[in-house]
PDB file of N, CA and C in Angstrom:
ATOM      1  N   UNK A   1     -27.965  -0.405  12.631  1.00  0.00           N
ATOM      2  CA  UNK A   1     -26.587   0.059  12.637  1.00  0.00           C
ATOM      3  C   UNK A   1     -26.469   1.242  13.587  1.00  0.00           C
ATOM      4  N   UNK A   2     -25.188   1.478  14.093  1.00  0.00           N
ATOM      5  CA  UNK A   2     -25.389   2.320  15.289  1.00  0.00           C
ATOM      6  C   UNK A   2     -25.407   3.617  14.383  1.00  0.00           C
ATOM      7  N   UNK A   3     -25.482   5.303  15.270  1.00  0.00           N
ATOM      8  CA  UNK A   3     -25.112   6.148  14.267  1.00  0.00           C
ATOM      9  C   UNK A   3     -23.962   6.411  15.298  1.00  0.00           C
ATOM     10  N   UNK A   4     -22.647   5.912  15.124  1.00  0.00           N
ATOM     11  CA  UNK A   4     -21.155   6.360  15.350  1.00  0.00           C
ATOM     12  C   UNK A   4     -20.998   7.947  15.014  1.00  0.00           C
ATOM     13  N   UNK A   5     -20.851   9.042  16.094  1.00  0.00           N
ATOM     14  CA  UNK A   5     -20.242  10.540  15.657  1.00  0.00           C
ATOM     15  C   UNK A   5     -19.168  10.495  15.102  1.00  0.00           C
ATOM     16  N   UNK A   6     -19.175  10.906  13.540  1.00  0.00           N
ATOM     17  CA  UNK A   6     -17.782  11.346  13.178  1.00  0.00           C
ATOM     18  C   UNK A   6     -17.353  12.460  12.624  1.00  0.00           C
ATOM     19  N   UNK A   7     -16.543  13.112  13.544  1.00  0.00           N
ATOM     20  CA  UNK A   7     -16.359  14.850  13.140  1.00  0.00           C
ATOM     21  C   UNK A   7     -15.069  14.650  11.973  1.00  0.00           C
ATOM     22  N   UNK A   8     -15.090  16.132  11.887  1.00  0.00           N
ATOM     23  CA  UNK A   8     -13.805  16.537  10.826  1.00  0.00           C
ATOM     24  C   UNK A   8     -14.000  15.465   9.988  1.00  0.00           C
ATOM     25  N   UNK A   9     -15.384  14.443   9.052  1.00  0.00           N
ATOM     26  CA  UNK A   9     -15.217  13.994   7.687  1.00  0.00           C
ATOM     27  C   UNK A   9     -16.755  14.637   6.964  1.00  0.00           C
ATOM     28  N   UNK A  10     -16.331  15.052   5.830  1.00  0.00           N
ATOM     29  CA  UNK A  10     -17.370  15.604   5.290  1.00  0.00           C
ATOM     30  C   UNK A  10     -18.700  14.822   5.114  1.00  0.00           C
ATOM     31  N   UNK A  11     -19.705  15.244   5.340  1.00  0.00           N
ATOM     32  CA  UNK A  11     -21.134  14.477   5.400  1.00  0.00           C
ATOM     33  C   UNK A  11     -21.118  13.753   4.356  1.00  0.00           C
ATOM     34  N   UNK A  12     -21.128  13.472   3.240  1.00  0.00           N
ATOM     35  CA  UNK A  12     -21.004  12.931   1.863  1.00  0.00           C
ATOM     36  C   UNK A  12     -20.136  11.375   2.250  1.00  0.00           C
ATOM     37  N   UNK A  13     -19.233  11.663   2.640  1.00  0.00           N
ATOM     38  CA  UNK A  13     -18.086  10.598   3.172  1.00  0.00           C
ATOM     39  C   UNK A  13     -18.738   9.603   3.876  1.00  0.00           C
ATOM     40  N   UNK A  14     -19.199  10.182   4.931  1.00  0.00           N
ATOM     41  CA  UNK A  14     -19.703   9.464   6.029  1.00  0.00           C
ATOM     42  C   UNK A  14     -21.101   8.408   5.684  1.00  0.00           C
ATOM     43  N   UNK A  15     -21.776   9.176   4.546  1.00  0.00           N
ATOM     44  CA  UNK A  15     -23.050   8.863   3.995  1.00  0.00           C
ATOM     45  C   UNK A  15     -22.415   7.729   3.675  1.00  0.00           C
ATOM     46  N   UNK A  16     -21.341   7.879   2.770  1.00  0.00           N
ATOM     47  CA  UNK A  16     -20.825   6.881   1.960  1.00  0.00           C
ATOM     48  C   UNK A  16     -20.201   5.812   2.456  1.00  0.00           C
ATOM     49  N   UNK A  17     -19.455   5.770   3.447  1.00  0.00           N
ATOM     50  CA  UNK A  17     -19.172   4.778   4.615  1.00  0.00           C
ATOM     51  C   UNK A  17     -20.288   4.067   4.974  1.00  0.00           C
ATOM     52  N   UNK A  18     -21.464   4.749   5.904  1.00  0.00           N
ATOM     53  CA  UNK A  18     -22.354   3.832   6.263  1.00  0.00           C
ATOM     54  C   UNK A  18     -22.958   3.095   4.969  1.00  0.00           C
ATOM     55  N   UNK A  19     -23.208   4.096   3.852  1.00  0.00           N
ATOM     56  CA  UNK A  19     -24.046   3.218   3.023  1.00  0.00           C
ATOM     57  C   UNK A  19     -23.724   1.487   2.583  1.00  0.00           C
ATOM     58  N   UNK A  20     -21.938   1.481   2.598  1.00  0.00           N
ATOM     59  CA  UNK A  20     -21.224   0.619   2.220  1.00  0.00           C
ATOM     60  C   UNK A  20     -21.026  -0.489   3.775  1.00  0.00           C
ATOM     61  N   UNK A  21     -21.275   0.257   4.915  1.00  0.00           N
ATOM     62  CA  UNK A  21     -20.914  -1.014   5.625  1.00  0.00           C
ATOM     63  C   UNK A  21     -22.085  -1.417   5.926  1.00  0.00           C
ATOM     64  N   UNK A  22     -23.393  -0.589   6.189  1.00  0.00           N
ATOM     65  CA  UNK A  22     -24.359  -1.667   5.724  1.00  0.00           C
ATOM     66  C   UNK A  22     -24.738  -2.519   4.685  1.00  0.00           C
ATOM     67  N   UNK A  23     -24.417  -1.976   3.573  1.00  0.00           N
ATOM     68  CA  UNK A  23     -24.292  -3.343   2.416  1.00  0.00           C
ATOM     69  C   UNK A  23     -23.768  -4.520   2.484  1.00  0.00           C
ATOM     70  N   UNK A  24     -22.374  -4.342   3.339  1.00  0.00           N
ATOM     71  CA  UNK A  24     -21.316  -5.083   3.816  1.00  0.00           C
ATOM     72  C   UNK A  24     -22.118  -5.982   5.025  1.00  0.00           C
ATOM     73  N   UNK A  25     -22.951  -4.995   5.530  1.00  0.00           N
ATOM     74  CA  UNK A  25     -23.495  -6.104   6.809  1.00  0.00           C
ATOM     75  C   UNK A  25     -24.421  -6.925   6.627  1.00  0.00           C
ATOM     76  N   UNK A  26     -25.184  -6.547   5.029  1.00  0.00           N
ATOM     77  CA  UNK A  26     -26.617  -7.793   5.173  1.00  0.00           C
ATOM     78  C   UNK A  26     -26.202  -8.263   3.850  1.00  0.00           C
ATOM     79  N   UNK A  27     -24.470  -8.989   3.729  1.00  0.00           N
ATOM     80  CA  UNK A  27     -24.399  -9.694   2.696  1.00  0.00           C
ATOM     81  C   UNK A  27     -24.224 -11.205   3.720  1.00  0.00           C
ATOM     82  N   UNK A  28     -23.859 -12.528   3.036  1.00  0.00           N
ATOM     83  CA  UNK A  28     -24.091 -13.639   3.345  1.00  0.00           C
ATOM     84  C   UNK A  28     -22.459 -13.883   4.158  1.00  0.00           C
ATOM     85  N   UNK A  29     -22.319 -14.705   5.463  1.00  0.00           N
ATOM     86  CA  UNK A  29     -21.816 -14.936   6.554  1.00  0.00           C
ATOM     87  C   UNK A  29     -20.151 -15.581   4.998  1.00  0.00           C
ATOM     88  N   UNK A  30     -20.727 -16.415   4.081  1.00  0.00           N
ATOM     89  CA  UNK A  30     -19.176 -16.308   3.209  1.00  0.00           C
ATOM     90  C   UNK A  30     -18.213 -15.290   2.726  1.00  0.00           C
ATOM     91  N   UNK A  31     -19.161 -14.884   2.027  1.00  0.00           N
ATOM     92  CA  UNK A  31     -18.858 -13.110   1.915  1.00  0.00           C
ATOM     93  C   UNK A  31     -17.926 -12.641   2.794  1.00  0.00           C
ATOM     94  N   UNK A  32     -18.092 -12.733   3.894  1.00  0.00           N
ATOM     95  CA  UNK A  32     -17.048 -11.695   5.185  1.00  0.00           C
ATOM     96  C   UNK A  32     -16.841 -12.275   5.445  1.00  0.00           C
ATOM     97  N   UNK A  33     -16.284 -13.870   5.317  1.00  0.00           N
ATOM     98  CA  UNK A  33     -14.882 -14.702   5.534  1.00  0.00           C
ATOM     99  C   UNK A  33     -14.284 -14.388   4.114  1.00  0.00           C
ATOM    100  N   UNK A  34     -14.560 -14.252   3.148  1.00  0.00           N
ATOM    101  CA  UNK A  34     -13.986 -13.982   1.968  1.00  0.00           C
ATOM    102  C   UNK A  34     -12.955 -12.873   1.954  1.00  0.00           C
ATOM    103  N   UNK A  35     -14.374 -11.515   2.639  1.00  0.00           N
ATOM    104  CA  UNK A  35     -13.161 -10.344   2.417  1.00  0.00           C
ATOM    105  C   UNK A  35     -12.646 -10.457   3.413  1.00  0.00           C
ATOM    106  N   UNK A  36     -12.559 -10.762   4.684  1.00  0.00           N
ATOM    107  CA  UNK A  36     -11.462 -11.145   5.244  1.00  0.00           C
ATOM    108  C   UNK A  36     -10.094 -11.370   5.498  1.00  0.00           C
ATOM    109  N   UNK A  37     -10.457 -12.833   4.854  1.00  0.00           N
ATOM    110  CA  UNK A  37      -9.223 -13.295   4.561  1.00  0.00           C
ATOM    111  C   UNK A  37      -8.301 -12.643   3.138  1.00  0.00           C
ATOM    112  N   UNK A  38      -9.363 -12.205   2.221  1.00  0.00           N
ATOM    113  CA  UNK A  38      -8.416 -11.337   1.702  1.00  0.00           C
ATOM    114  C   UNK A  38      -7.891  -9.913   1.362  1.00  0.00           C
ATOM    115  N   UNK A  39      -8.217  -9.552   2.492  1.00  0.00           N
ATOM    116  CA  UNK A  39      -7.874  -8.075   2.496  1.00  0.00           C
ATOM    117  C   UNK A  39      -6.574  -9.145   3.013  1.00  0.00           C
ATOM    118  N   UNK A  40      -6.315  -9.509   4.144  1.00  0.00           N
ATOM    119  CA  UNK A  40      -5.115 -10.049   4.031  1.00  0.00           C
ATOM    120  C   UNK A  40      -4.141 -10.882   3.101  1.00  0.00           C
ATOM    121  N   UNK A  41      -4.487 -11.826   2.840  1.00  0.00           N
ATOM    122  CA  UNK A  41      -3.881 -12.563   1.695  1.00  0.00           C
ATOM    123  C   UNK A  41      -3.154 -11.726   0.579  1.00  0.00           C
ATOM    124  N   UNK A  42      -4.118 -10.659   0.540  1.00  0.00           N
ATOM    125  CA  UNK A  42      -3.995  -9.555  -0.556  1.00  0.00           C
ATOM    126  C   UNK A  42      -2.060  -8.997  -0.250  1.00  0.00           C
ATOM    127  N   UNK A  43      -2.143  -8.445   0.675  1.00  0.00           N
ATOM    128  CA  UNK A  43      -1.150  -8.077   1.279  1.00  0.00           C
ATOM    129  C   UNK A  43       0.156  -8.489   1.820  1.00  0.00           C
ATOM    130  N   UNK A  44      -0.443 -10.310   1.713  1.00  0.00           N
ATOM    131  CA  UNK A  44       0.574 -10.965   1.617  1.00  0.00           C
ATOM    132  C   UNK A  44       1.114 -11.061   0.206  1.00  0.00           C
ATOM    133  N   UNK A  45       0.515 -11.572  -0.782  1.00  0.00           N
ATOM    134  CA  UNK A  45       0.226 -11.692  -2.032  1.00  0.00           C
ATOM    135  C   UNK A  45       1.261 -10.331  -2.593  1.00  0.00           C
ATOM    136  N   UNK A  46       0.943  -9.229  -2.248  1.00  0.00           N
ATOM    137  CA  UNK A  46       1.649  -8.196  -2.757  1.00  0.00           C
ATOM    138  C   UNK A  46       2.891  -7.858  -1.970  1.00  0.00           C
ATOM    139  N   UNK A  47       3.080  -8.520  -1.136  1.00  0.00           N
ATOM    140  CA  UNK A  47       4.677  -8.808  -0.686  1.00  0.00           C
ATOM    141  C   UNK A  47       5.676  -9.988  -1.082  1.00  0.00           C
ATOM    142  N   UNK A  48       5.308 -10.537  -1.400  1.00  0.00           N
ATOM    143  CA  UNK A  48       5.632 -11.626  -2.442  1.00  0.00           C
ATOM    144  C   UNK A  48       6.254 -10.935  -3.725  1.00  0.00           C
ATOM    145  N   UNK A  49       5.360 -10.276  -4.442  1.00  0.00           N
ATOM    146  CA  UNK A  49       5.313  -9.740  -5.776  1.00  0.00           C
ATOM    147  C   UNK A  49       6.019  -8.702  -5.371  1.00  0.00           C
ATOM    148  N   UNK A  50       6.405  -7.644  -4.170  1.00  0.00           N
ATOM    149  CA  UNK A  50       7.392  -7.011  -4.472  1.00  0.00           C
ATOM    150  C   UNK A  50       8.829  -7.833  -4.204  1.00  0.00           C
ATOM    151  N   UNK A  51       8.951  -8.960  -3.699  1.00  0.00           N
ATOM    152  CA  UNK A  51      10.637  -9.424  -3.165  1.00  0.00           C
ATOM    153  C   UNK A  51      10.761 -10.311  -4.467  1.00  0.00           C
ATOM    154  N   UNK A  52       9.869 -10.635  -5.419  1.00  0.00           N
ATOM    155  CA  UNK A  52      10.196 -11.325  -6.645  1.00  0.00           C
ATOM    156  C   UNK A  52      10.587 -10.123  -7.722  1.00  0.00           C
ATOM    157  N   UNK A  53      10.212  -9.198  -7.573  1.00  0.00           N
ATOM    158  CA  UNK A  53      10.354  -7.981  -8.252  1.00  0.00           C
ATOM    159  C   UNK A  53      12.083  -7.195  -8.011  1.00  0.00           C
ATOM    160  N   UNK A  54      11.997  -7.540  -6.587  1.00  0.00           N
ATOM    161  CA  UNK A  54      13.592  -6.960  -5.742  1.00  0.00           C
ATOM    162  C   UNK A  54      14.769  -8.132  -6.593  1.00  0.00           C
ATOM    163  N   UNK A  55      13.922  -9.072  -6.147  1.00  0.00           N
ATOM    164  CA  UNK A  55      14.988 -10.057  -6.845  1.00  0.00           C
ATOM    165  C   UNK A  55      15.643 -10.287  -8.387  1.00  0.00           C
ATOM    166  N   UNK A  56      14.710  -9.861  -8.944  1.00  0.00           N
ATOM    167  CA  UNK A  56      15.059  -9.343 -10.424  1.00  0.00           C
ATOM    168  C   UNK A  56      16.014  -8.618 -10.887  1.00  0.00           C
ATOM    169  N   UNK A  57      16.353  -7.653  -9.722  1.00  0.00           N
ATOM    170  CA  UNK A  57      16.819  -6.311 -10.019  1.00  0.00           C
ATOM    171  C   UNK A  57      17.937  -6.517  -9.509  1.00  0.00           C
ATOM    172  N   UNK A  58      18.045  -7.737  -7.719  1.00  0.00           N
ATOM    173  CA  UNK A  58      19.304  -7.876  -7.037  1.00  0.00           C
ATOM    174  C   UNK A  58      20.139  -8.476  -8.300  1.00  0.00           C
ATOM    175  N   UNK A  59      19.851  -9.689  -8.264  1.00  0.00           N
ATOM    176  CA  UNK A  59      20.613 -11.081  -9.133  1.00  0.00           C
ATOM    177  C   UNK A  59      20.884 -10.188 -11.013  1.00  0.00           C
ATOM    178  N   UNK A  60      19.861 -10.065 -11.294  1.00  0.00           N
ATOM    179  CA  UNK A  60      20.661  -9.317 -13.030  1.00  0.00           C
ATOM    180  C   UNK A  60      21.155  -7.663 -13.211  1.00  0.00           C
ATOM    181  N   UNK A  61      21.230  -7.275 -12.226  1.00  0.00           N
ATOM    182  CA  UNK A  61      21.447  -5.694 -12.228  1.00  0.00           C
ATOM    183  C   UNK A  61      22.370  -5.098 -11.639  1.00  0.00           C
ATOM    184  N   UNK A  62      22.775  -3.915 -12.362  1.00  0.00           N
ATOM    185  CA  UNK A  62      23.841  -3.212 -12.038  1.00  0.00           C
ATOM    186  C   UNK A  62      23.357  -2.128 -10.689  1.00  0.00           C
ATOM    187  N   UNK A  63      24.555  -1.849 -10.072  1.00  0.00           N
ATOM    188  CA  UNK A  63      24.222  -0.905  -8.595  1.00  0.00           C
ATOM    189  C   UNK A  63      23.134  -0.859  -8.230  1.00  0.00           C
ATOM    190  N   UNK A  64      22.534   0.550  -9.277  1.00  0.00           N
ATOM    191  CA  UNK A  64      21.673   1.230  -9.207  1.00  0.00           C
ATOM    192  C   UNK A  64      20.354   0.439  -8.891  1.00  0.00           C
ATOM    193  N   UNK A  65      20.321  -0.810 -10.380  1.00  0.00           N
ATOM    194  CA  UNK A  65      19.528  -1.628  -9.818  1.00  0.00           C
ATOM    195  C   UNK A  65      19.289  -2.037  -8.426  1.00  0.00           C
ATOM    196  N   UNK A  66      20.260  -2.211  -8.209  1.00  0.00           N
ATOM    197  CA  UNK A  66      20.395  -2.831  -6.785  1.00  0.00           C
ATOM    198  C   UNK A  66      19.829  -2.218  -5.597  1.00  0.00           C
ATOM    199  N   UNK A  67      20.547  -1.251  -5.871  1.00  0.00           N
ATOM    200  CA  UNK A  67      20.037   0.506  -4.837  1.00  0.00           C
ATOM    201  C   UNK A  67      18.629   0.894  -4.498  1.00  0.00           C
ATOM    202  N   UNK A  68      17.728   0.742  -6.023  1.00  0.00           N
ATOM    203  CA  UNK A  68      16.632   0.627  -6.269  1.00  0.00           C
ATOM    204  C   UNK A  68      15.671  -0.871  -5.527  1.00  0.00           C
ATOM    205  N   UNK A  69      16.080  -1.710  -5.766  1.00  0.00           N
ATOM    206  CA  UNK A  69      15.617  -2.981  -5.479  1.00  0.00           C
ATOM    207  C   UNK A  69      15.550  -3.111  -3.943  1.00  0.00           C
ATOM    208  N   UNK A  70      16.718  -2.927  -3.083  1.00  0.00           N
ATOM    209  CA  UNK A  70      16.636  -2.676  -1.659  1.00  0.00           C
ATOM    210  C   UNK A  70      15.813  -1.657  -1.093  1.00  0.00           C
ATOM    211  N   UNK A  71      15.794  -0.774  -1.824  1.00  0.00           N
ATOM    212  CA  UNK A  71      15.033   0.536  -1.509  1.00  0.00           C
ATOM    213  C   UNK A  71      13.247   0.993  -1.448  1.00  0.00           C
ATOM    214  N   UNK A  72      12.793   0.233  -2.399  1.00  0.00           N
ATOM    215  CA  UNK A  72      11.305  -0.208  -2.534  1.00  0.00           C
ATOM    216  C   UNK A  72      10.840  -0.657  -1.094  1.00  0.00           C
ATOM    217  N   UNK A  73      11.735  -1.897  -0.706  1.00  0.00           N
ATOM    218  CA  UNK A  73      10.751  -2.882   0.422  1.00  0.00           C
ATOM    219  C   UNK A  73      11.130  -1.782   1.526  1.00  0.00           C
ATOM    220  N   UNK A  74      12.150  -1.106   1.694  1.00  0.00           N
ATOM    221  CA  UNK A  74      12.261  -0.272   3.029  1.00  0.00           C
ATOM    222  C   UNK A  74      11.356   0.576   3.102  1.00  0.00           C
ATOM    223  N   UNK A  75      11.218   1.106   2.033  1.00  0.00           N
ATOM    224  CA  UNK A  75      10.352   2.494   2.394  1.00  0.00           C
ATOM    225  C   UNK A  75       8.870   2.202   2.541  1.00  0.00           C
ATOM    226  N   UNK A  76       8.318   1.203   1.859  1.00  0.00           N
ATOM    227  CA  UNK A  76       6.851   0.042   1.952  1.00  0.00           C
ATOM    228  C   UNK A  76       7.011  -0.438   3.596  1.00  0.00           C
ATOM    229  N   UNK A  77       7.774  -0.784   4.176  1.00  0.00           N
ATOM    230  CA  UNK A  77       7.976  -1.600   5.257  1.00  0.00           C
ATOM    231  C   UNK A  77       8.018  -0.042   6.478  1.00  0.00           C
ATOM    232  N   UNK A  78       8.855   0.837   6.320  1.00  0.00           N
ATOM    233  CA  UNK A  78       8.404   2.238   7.322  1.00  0.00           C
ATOM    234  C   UNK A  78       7.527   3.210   6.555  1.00  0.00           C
ATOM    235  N   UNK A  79       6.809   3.031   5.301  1.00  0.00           N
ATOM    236  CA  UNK A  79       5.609   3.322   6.049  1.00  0.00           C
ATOM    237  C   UNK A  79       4.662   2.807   6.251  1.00  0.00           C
ATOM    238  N   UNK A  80       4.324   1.311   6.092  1.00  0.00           N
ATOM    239  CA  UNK A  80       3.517   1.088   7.023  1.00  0.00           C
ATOM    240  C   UNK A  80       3.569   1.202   8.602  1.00  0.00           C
ATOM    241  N   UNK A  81       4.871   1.060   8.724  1.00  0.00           N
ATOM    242  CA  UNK A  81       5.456   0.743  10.275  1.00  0.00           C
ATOM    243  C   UNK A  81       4.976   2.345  10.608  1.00  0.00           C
ATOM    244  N   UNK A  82       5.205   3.531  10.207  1.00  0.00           N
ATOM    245  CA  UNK A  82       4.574   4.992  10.450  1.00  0.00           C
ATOM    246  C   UNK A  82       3.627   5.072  10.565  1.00  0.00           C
ATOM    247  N   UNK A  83       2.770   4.368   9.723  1.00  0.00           N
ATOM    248  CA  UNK A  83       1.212   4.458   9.901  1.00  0.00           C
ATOM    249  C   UNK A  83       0.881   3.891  10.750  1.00  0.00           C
ATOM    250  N   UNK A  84       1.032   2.563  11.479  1.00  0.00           N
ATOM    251  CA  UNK A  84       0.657   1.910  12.540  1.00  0.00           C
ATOM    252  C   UNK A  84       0.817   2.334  13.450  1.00  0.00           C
ATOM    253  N   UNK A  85       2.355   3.322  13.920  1.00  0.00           N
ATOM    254  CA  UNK A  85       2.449   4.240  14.881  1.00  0.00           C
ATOM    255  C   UNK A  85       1.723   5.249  15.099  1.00  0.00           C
ATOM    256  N   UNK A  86       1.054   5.752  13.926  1.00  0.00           N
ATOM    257  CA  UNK A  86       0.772   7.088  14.248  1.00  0.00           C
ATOM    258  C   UNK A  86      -0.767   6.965  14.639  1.00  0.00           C
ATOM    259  N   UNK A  87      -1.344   5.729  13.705  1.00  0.00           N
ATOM    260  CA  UNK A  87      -2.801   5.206  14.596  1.00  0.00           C
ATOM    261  C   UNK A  87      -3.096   4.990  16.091  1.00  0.00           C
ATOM    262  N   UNK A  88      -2.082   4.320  16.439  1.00  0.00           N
ATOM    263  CA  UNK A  88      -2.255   4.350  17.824  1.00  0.00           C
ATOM    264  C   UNK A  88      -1.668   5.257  18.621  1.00  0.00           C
ATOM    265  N   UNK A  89      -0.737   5.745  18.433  1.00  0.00           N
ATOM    266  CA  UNK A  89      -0.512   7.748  19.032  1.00  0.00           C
ATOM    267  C   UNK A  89      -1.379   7.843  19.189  1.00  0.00           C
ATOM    268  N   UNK A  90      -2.091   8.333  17.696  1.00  0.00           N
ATOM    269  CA  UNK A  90      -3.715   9.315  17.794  1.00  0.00           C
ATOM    270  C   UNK A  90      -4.973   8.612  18.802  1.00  0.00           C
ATOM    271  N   UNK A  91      -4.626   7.477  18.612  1.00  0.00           N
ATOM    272  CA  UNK A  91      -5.809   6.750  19.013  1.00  0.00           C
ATOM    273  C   UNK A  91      -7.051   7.386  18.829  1.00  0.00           C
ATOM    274  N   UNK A  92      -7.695   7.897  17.626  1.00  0.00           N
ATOM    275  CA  UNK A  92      -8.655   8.555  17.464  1.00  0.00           C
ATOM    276  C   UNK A  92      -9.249   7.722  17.225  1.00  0.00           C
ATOM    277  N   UNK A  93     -11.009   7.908  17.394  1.00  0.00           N
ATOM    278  CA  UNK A  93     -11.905   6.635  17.056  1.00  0.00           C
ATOM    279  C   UNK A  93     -12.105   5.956  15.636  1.00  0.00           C
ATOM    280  N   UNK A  94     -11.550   5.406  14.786  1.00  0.00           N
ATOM    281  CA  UNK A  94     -11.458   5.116  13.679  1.00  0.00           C
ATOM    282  C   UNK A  94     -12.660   4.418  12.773  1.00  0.00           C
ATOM    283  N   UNK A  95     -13.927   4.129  12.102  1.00  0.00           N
ATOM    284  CA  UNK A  95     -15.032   4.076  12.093  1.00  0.00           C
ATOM    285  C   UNK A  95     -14.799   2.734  11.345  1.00  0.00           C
ATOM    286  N   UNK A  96     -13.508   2.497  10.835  1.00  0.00           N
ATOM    287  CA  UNK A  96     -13.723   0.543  10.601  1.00  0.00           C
ATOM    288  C   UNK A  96     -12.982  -0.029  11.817  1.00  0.00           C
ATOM    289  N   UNK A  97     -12.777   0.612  12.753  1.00  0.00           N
ATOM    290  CA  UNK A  97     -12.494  -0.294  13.917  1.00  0.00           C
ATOM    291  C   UNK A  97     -13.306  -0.229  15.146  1.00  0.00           C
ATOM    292  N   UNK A  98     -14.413   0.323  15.002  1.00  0.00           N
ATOM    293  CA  UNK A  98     -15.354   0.659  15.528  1.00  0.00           C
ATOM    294  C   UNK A  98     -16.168  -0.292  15.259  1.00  0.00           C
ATOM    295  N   UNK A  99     -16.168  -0.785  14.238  1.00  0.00           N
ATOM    296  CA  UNK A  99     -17.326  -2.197  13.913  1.00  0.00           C
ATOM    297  C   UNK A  99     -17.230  -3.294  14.600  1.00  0.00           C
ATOM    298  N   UNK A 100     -18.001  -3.832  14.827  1.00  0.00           N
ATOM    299  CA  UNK A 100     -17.935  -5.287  15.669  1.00  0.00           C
ATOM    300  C   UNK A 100     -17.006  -6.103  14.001  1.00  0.00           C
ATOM    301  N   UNK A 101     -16.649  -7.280  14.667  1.00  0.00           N
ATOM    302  CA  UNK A 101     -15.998  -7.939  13.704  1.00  0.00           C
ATOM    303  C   UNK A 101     -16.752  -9.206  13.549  1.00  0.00           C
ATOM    304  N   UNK A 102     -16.865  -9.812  12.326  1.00  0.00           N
ATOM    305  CA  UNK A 102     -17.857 -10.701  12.091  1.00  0.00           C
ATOM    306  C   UNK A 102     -16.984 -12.014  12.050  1.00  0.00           C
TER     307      UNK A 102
END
């Protein structure tokens, strides 16, 4: 495994990162199609479960409900959309995108 410099994270952290992506690296070639696909799926999966959740609140609920129900997916939706911006602003070296991808 390479040793990647990573400043400003406390040594402990970093220990703890590598310890885990080498674990991650000498598990079996299913395994990391597994997590893979569901770190995504995941995320789909939980967008689903919030617009079935919105929908609950649109169709039987008063205003507020309503107010509430629209209001969840926006603020989920900018900030991820913030975070994605602000990753690549920084473009700082990020140590899971630094990994080769399997």
């Amino acid at each position: 495994m390479d040793q990647t410099v990573m400043t400003g994270v406390p040594d402990i952290s970093t220990d703890w990162y590598r310890d885990v992506v080498e674990f991650a690296d000498g598990t079996p070639q299913p395994i990391h199609w597994f997590a893979t696909h569901f770190t995504e799926g995941a995320l789909v999966l939980l967008g689903i479960l919030l617009v079935l959740a919105a929908l609950t609140r649109l169709v039987g609920g008063g205003v507020r409900d309503r107010a509430l129900a629209l209001a969840a997916p926006v603020a989920v939706v900018m900030a991820y959309g913030a975070s994605e911006g602000l990753k690549s602003l920084v473009a700082e070296d990020r140590p899971c995108r630094s990994r080769p991808t399997w």
